[in-house]
C-alpha atoms as a PDB file:
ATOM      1  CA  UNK A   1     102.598 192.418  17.645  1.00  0.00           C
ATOM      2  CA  UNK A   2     100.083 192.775  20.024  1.00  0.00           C
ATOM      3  CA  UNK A   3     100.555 190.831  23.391  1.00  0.00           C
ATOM      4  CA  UNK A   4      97.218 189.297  24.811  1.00  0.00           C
ATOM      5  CA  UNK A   5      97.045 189.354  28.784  1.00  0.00           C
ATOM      6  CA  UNK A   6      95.512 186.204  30.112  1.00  0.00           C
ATOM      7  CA  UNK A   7      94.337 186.839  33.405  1.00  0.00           C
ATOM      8  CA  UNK A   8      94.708 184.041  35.545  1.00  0.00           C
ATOM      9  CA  UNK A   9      92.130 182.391  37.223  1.00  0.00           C
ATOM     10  CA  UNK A  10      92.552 182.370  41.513  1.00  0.00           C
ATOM     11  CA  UNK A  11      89.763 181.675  43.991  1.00  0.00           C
ATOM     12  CA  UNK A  12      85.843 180.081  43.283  1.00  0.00           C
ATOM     13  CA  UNK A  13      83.087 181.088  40.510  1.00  0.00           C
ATOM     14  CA  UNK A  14      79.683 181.613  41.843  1.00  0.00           C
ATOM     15  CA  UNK A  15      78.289 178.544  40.441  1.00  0.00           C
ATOM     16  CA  UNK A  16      81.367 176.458  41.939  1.00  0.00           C
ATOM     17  CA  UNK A  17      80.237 177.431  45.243  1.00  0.00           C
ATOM     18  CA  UNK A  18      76.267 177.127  44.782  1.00  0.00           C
ATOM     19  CA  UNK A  19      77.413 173.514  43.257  1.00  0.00           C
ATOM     20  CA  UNK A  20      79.447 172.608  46.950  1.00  0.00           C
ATOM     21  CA  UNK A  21      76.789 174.167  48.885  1.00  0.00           C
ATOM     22  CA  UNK A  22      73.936 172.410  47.033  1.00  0.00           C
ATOM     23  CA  UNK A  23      76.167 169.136  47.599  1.00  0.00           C
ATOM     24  CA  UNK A  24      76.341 170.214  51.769  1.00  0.00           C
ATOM     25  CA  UNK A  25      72.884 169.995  51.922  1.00  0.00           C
ATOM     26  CA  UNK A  26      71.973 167.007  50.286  1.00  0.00           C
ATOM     27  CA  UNK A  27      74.496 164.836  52.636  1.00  0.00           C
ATOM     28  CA  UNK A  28      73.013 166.801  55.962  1.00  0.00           C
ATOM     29  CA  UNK A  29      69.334 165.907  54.187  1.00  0.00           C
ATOM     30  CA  UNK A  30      70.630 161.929  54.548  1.00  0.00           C
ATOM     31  CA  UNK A  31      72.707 162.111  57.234  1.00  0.00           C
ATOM     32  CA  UNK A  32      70.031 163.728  59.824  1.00  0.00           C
ATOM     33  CA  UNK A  33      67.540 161.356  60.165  1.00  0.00           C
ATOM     34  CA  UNK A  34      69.987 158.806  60.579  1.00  0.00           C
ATOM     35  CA  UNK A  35      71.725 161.436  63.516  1.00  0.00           C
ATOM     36  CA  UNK A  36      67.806 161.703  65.416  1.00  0.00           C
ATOM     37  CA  UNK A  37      67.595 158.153  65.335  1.00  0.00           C
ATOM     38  CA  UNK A  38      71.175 157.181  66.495  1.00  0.00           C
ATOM     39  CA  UNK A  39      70.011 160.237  69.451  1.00  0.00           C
ATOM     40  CA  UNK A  40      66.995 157.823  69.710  1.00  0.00           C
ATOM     41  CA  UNK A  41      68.729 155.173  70.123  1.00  0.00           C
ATOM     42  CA  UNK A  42      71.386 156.554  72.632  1.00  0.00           C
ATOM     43  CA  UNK A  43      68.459 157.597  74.710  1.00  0.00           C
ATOM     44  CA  UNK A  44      66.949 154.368  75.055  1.00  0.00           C
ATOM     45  CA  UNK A  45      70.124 152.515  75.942  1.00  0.00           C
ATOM     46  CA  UNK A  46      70.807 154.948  78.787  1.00  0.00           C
ATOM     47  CA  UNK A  47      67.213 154.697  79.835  1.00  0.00           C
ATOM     48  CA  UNK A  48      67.554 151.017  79.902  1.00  0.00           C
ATOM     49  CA  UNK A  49      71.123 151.405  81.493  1.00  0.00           C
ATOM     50  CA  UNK A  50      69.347 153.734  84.238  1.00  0.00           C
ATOM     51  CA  UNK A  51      66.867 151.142  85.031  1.00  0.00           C
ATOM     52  CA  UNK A  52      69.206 148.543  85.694  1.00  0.00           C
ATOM     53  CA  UNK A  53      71.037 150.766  87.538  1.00  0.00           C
ATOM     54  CA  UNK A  54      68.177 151.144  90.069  1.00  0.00           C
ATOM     55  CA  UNK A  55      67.490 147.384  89.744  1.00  0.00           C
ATOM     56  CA  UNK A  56      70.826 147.060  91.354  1.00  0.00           C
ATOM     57  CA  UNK A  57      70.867 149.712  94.148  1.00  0.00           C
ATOM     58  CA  UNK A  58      67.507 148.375  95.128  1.00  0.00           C
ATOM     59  CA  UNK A  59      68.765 144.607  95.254  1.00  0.00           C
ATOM     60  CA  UNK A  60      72.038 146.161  97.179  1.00  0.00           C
ATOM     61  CA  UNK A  61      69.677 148.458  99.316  1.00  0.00           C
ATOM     62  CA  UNK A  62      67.908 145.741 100.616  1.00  0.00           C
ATOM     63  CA  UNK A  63      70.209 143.166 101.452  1.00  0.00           C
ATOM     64  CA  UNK A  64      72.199 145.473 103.236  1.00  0.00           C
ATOM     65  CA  UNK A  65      70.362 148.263 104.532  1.00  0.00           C
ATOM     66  CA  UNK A  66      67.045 147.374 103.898  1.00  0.00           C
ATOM     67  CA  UNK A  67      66.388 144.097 106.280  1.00  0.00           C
ATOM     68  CA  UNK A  68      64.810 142.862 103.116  1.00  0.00           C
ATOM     69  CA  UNK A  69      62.897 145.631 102.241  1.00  0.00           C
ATOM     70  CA  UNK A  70      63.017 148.428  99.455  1.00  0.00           C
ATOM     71  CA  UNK A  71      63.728 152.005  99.155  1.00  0.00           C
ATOM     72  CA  UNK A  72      60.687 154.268  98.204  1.00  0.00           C
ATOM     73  CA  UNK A  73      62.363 156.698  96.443  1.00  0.00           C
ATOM     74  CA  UNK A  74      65.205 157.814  93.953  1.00  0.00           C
ATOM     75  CA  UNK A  75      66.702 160.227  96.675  1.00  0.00           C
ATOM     76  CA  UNK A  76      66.135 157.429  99.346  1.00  0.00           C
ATOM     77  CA  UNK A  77      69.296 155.302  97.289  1.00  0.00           C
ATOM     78  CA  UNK A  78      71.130 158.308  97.162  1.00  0.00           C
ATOM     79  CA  UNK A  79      71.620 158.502 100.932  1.00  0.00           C
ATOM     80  CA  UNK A  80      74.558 156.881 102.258  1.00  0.00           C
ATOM     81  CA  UNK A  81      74.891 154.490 105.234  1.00  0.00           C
ATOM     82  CA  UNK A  82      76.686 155.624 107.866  1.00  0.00           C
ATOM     83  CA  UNK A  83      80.863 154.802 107.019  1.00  0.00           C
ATOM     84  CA  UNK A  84      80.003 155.595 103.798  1.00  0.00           C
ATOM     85  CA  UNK A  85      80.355 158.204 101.506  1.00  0.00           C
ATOM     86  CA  UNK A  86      78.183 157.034  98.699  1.00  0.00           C
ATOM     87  CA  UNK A  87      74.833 155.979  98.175  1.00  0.00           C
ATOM     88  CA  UNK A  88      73.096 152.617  96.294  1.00  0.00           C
ATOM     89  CA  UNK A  89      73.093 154.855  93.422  1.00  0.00           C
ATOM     90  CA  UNK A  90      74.854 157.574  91.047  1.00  0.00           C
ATOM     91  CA  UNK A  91      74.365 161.057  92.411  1.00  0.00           C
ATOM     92  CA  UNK A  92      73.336 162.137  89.036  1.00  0.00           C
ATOM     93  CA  UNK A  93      70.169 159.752  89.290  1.00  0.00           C
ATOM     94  CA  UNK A  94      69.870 160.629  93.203  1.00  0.00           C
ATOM     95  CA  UNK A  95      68.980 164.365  92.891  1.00  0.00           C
ATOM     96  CA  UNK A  96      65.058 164.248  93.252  1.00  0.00           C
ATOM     97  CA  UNK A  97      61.951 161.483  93.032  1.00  0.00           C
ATOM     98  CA  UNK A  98      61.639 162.191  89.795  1.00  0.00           C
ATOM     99  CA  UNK A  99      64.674 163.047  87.168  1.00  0.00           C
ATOM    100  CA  UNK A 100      65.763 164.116  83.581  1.00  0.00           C
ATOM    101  CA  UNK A 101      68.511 161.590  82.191  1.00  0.00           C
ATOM    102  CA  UNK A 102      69.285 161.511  78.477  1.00  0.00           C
ATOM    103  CA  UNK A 103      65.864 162.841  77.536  1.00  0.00           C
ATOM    104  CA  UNK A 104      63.972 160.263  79.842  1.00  0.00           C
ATOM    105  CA  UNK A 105      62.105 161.413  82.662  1.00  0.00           C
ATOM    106  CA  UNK A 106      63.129 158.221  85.479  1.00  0.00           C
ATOM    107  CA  UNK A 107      61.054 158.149  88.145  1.00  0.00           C
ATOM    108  CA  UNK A 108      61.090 155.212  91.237  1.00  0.00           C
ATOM    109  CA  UNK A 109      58.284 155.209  93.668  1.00  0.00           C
ATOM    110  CA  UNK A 110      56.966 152.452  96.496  1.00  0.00           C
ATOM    111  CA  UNK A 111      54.436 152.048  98.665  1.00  0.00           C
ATOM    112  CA  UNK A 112      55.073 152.676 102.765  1.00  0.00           C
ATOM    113  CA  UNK A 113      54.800 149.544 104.717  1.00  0.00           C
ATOM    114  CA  UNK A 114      53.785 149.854 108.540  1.00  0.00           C
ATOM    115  CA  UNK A 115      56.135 146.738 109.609  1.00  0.00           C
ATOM    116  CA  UNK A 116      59.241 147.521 107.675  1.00  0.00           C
ATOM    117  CA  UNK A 117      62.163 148.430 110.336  1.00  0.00           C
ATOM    118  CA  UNK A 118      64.654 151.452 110.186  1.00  0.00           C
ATOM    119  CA  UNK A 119      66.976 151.500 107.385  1.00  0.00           C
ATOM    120  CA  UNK A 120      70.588 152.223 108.472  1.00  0.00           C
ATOM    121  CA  UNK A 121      70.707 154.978 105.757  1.00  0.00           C
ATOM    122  CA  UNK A 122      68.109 157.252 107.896  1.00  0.00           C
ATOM    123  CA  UNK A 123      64.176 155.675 106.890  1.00  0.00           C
ATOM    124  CA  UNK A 124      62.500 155.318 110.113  1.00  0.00           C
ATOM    125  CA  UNK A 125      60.307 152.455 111.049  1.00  0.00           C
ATOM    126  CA  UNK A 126      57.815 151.850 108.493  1.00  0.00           C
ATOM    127  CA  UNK A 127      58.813 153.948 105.538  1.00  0.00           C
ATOM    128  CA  UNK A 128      60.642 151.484 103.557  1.00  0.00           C
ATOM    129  CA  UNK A 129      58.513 149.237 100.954  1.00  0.00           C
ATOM    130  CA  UNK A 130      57.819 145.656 100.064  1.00  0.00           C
ATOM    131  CA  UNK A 131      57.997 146.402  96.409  1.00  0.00           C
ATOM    132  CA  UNK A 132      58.798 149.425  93.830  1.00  0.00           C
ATOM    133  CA  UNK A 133      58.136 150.573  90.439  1.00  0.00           C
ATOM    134  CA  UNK A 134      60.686 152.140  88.450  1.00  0.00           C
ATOM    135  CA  UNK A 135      59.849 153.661  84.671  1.00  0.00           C
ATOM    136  CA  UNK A 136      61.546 155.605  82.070  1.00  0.00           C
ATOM    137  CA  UNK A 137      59.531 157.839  79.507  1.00  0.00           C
ATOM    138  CA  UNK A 138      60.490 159.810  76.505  1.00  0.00           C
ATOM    139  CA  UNK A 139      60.582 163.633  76.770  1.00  0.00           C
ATOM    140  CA  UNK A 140      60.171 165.804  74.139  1.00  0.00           C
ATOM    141  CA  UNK A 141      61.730 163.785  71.360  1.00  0.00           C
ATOM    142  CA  UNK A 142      58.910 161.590  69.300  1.00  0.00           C
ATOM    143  CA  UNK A 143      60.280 158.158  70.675  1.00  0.00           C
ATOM    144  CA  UNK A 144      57.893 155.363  70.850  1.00  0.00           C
ATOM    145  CA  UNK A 145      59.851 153.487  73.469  1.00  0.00           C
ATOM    146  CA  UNK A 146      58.959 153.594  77.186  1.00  0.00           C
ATOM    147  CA  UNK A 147      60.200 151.552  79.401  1.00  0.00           C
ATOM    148  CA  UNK A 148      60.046 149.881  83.245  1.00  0.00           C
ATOM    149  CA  UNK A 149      60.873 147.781  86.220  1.00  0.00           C
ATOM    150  CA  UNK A 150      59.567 146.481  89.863  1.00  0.00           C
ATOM    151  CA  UNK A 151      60.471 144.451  92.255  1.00  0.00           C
ATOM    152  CA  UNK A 152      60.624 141.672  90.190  1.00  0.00           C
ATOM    153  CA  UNK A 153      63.478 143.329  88.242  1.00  0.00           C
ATOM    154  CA  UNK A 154      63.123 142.534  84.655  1.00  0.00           C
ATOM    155  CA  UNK A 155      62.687 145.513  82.287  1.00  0.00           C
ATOM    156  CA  UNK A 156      59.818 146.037  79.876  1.00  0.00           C
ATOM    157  CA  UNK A 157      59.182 147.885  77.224  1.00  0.00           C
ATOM    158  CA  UNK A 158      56.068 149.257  75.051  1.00  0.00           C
ATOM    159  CA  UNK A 159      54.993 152.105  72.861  1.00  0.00           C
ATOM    160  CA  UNK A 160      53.182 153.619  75.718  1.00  0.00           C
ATOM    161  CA  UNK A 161      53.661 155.133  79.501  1.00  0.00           C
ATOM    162  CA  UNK A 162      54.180 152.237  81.906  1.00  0.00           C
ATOM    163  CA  UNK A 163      54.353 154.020  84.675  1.00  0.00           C
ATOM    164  CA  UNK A 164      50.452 154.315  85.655  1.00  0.00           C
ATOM    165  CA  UNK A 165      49.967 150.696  84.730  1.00  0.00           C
ATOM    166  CA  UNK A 166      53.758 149.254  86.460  1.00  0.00           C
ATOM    167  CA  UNK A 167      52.561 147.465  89.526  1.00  0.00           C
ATOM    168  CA  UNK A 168      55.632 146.755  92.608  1.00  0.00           C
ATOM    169  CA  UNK A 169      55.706 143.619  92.484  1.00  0.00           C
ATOM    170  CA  UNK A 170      54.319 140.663  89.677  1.00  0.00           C
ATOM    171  CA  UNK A 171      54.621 140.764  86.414  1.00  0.00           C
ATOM    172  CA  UNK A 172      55.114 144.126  84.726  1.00  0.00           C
ATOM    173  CA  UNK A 173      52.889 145.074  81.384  1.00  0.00           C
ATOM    174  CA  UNK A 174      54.696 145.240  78.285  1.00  0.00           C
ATOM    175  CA  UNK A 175      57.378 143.126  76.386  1.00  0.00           C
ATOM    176  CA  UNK A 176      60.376 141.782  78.856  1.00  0.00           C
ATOM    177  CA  UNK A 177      64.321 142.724  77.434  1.00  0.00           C
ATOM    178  CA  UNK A 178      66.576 140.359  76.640  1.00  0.00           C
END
């Protein structure tokens, strides 16, 4: 009698593993749009979040500090009064005029005016402003959202830089947030 030898069967064919890799990339073909636009998405929120951020330290700025009047720049609410060891604003906005936040370039900017006063955080007598734009535009990424604010501190939105067109004070061009 002749004994047959099975040989048993351990680890993967070839085919088994084309079959699992073939199934790998037809999830991360679904799944990545929906990952970009959920990045999109996360971008715009903290853009938004940023703005309202510098709504506040503006409001704050010039109640306190201010008498009544607005800081000109980004680094400006990043200064500390004097007691105090933090500014009007997060030092991660505060670094420069002009910043890089969650793939939005934020940038806050107003106008010099002669009679404004000294500002306890170190603007001398006519550098603080009676108004200020604020806007938020996509880098890099194809995302048609751009976003700002002024002075009168309600956030807009459209599918094009509003940062030329953003003036301090009045009404802002493009759609207002809920």
């Amino acid at each position: 009698m002749r004994q047959t030898r099975r040989q048993s069967e351990h680890g993967f064919a070839l085919i088994d593993l084309i079959f699992v890799c073939g199934l790998i990339g037809i999830l991360a073909s679904i799944a990545t749009p929906r990952m970009l636009q959920a990045r999109q998405s996360a971008g715009a929120a903290s853009a938004i979040g940023s703005l309202r951020a510098i709504n506040s330290a503006q409001l704050s700025f010039a109640f306190t500090c201010g008498s009544g009047f607005y800081a000109p720049s980004l680094t400006t609410l990043g200064t500390p009064p004097p007691g105090s060891n933090d500014g009007f604003i997060t030092p991660s906005l505060a670094v420069a005029d002009s910043v890089t936040h969650s793939g939005y370039l934020i940038q806050l900017e107003g106008t010099p005016f002669p009679g404004a006063p000294p500002t306890c955080n170190g603007l001398g007598v006519g550098e603080s402003s009676q108004g200020f734009r604020a806007a938020a535009d996509p880098l890099g990424v194809v995302n048609p959202r751009y976003f700002a604010t002024n002075a009168n501190i309600t956030i807009v939105e459209d599918t094009g830089s509003l940062w030329a067109t953003t003036p301090e004070s009045g009404d802002a061009p493009g759609h207002p947030l809920q």
